[in-house]
C-alpha atoms as a PDB file:
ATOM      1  CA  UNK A   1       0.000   0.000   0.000  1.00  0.00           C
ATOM      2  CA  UNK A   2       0.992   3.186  -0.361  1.00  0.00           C
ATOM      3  CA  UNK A   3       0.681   6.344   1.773  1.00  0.00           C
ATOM      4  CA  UNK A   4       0.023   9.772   0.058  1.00  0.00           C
ATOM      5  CA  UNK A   5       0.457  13.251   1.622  1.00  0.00           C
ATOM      6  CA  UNK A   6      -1.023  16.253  -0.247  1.00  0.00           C
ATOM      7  CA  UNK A   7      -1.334  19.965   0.692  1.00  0.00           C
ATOM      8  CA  UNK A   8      -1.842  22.914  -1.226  1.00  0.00           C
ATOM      9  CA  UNK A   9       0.632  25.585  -1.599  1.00  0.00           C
ATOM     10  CA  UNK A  10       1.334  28.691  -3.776  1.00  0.00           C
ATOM     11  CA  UNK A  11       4.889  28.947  -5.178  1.00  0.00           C
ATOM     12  CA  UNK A  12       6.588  31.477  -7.016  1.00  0.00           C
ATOM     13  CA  UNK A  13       9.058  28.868  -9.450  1.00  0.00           C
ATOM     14  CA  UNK A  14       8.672  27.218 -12.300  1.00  0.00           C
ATOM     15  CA  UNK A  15       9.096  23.205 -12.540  1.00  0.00           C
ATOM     16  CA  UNK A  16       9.373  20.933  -9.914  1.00  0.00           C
ATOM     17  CA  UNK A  17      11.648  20.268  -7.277  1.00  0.00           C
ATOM     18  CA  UNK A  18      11.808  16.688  -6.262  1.00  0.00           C
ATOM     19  CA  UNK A  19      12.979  15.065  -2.960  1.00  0.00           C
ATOM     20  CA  UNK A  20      12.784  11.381  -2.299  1.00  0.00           C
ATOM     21  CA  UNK A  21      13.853   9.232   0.646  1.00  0.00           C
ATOM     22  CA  UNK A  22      15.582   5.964   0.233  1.00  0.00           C
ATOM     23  CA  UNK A  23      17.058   2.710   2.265  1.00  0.00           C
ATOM     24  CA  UNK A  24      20.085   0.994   1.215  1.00  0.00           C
ATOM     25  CA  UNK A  25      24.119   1.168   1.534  1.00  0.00           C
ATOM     26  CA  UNK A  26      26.232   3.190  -1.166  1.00  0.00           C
ATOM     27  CA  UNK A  27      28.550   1.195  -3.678  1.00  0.00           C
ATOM     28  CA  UNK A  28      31.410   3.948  -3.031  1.00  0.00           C
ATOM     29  CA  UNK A  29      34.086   1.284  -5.121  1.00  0.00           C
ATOM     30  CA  UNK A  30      31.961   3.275  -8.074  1.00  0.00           C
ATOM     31  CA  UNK A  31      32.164   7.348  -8.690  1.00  0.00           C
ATOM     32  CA  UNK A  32      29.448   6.977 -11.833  1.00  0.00           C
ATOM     33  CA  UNK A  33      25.873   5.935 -11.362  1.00  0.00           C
ATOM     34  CA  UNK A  34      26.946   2.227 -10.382  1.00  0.00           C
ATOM     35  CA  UNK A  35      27.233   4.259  -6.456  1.00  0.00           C
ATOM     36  CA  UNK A  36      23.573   4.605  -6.204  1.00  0.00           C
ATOM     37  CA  UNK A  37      22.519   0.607  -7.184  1.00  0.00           C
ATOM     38  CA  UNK A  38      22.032  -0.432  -3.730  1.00  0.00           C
ATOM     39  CA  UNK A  39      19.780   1.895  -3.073  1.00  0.00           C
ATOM     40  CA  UNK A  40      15.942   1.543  -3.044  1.00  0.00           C
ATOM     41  CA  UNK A  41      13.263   4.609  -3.384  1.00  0.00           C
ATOM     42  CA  UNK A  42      10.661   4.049  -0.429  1.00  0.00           C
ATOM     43  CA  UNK A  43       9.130   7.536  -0.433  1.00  0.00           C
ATOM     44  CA  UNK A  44       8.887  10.068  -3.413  1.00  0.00           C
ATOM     45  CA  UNK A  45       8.144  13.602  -2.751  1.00  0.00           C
ATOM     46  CA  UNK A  46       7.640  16.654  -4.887  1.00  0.00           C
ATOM     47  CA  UNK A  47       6.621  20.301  -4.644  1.00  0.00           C
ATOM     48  CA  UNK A  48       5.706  22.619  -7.608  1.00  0.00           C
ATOM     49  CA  UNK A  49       3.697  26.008  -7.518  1.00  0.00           C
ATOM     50  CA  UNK A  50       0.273  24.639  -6.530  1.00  0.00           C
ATOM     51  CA  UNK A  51       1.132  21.506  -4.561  1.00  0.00           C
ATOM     52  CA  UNK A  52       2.981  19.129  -2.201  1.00  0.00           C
ATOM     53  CA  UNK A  53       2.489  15.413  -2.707  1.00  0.00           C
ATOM     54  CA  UNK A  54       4.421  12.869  -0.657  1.00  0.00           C
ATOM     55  CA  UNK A  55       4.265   8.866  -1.792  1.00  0.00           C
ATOM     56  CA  UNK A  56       5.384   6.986   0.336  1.00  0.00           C
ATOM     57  CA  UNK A  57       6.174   2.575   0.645  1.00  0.00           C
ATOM     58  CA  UNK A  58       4.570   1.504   4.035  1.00  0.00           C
ATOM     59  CA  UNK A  59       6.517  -1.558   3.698  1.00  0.00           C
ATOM     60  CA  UNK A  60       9.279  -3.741   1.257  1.00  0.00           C
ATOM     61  CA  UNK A  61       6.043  -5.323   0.132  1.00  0.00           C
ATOM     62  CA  UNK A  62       4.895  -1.650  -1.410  1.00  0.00           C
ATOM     63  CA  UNK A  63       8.151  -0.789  -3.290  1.00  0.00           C
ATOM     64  CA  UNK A  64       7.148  -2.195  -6.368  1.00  0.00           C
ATOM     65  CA  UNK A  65       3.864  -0.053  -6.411  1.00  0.00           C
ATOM     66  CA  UNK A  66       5.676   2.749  -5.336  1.00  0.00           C
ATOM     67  CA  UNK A  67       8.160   2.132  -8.465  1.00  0.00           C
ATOM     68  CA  UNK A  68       5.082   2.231 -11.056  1.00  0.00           C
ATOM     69  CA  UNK A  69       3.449   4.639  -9.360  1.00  0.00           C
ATOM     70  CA  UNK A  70       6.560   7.315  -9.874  1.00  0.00           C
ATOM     71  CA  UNK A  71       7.123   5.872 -13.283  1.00  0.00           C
ATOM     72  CA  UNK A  72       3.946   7.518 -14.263  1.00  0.00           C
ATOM     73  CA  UNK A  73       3.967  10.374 -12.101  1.00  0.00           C
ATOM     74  CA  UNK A  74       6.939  11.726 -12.877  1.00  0.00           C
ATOM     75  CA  UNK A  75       6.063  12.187 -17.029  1.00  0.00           C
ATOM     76  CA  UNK A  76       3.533  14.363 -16.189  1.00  0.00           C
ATOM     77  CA  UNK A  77       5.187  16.790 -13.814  1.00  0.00           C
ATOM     78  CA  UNK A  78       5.988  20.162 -15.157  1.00  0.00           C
ATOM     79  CA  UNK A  79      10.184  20.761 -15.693  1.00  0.00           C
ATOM     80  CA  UNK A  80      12.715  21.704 -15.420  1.00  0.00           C
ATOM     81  CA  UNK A  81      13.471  19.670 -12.207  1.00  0.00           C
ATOM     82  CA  UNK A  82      15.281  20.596  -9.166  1.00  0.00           C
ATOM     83  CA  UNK A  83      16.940  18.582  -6.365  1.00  0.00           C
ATOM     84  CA  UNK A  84      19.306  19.620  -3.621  1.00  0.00           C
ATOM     85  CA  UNK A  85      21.973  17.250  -4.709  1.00  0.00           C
ATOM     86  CA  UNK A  86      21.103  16.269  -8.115  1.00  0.00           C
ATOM     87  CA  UNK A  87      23.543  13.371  -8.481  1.00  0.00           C
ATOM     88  CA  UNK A  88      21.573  11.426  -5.462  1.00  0.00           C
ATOM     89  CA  UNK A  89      18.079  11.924  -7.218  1.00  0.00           C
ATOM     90  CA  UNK A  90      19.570  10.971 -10.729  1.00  0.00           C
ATOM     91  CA  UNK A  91      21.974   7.719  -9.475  1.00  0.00           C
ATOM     92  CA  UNK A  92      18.535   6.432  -7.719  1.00  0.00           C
ATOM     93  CA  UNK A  93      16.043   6.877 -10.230  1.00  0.00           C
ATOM     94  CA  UNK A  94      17.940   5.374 -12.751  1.00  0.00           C
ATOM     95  CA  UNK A  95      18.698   2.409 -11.032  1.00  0.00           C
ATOM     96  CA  UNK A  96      14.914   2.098  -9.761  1.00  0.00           C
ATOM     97  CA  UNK A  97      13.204   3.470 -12.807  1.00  0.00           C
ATOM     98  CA  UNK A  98      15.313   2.016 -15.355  1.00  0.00           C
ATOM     99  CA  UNK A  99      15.919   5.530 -17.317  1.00  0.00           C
ATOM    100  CA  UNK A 100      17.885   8.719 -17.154  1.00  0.00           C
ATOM    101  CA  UNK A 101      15.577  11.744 -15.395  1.00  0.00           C
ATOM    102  CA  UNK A 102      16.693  14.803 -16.590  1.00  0.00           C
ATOM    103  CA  UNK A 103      17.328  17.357 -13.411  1.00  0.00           C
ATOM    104  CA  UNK A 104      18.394  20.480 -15.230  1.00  0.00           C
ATOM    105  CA  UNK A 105      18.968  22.612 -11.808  1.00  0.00           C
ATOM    106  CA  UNK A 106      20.553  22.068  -8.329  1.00  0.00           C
ATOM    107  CA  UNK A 107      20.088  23.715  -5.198  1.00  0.00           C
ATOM    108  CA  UNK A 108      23.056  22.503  -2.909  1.00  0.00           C
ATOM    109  CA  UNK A 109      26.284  24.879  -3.776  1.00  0.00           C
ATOM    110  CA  UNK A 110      30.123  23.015  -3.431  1.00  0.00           C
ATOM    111  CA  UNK A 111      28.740  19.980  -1.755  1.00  0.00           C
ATOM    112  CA  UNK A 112      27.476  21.701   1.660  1.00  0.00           C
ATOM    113  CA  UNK A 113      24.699  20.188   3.730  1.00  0.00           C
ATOM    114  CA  UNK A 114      20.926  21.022   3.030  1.00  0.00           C
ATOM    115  CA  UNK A 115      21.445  22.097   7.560  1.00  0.00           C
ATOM    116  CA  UNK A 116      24.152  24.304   6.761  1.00  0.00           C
ATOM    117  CA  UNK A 117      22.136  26.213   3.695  1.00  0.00           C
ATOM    118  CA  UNK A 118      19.301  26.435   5.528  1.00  0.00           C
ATOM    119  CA  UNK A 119      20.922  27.808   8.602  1.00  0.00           C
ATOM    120  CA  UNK A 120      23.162  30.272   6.252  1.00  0.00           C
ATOM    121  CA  UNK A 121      20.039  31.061   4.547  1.00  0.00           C
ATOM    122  CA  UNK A 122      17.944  31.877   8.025  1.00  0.00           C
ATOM    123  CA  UNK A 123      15.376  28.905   6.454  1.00  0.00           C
ATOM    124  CA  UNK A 124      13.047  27.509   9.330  1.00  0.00           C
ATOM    125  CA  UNK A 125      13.410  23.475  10.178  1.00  0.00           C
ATOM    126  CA  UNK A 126       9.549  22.974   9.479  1.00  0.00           C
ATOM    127  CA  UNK A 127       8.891  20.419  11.935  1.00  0.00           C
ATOM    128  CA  UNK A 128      11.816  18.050  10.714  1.00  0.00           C
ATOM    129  CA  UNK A 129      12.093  15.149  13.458  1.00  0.00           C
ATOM    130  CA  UNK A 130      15.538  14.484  12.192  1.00  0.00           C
ATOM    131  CA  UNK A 131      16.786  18.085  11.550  1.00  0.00           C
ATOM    132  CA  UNK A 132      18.278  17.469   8.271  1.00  0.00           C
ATOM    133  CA  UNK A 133      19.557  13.814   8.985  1.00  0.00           C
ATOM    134  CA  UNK A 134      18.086  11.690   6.149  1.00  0.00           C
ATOM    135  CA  UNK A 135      20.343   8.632   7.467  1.00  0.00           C
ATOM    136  CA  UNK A 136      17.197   9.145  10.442  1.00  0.00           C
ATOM    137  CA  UNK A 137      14.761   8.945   8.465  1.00  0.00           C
ATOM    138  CA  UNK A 138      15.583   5.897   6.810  1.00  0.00           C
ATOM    139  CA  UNK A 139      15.738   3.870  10.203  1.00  0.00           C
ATOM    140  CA  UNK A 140      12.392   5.294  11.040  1.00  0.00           C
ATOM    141  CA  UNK A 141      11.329   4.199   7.726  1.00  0.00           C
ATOM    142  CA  UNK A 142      12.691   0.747   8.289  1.00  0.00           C
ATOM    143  CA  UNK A 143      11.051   0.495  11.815  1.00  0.00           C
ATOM    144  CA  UNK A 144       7.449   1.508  10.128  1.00  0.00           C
ATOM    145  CA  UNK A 145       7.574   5.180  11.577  1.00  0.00           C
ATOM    146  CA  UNK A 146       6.244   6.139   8.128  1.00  0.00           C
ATOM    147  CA  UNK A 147       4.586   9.481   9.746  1.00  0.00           C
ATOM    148  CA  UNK A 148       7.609  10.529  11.232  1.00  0.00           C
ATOM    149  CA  UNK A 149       8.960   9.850   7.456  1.00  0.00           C
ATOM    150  CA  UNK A 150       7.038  11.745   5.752  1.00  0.00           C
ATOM    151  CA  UNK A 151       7.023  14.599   8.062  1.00  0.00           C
ATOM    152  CA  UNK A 152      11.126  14.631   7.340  1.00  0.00           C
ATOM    153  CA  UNK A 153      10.131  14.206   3.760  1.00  0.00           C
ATOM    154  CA  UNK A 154       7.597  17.427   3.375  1.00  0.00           C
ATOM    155  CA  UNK A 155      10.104  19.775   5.766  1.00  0.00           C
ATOM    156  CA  UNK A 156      12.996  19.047   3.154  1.00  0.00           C
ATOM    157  CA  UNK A 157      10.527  19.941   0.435  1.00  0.00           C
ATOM    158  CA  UNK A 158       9.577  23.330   2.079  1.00  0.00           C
ATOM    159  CA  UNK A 159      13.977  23.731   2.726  1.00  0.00           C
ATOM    160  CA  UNK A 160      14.592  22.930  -0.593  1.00  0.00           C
ATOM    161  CA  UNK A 161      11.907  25.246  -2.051  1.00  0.00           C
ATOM    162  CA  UNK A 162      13.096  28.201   0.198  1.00  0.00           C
ATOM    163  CA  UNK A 163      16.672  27.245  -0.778  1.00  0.00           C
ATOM    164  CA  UNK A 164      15.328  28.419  -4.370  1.00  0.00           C
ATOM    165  CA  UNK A 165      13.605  30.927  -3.819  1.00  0.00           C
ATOM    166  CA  UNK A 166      16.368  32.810  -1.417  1.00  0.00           C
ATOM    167  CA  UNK A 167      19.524  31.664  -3.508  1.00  0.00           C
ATOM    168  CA  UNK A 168      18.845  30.132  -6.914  1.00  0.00           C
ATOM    169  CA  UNK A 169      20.196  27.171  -8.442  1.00  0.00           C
ATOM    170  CA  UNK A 170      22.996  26.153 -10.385  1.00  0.00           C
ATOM    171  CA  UNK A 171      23.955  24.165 -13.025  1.00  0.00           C
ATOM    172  CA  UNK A 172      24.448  20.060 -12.052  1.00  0.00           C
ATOM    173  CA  UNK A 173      27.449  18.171 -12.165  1.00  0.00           C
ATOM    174  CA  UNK A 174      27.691  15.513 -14.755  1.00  0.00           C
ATOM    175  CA  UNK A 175      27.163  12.081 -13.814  1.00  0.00           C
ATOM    176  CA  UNK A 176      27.999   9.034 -15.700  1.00  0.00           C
ATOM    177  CA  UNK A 177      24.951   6.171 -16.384  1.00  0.00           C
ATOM    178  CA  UNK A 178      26.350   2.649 -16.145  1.00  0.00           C
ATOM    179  CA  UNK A 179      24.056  -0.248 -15.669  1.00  0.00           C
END
């Protein structure tokens, strides 16, 4: 089954920044895609200029639905796409999706940490139970604590979307697809 999350909200960006939360180790033997192959998607979050919509896996068993589900979602959200570290979104998608996603713009500068923009920036926490820590969230997510998931998921949305709106983006870092 999976858990949704939807609230409205008025934006001033165009396209979509997307956030998703994962479970897994990193293959760091591998600096190309190859890194991010362990890794499996268990909640999917997005934010545009009308909406915030969290999916989210309540269990291994809901993965797979959670995969199709974000195959088909994803087509039909508006671009370009955004993600604080673009490389992360990319390595995982491809290996869960099966395709390149193009994310055109990223919000993290020189490899900081989304707590140390958002700090810098003067950005609120929103309610984040794990204040930035998304290694947190996936133990909660692997103990069932979807809520508390979810609730990490949406406050990195809101971050991520006052990262842009304060700062900008810039231009992502290339990163090599190998199956």
């Amino acid at each position: 089954m999976i858990i949704e999350h939807k609230e409205e909200t008025t934006s001033d960006f165009p396209g979509t920044i997307i956030d998703i939360e994962t479970i897994g180790e990193f293959r760091n033997q591998y600096y190309d895609s190859r890194r991010y192959m362990s890794i499996q998607l268990v909640i999917f979050g997005f934010i545009d200029r009308h909406a915030l919509h969290i999916s989210c896996a309540s269990g291994v068993q809901a993965i797979n639905e959670l995969h199709r589900e974000t195959e088909k979602l994803i087509d039909s959200l508006p671009t370009p796409f955004y993600a604080f570290n673009t490389e992360f979104e990319r390595g995982v998608l491809f290996h869960e999706l099966g395709r390149e996603i193009d994310f055109e713009r990223e919000l993290q500068e020189n490899r900081e940490s989304k707590a140390n923009a958002r700090m810098y920036l003067g950005i609120p926490n929103y309610e984040d139970p794990f204040y930035d820590n998304g290694y947190m969230c996936m133990i909660a997510w692997e103990n069932g604590e979807y809520d508390q998931a979810i609730a990490h998921n949406r406050a990195c949305l809101l971050k991520e979307r006052d990262i842009l709106l304060k700062r900008g983006f810039t231009t992502p870092t290339e990163l090599t697809f190998v199956r």
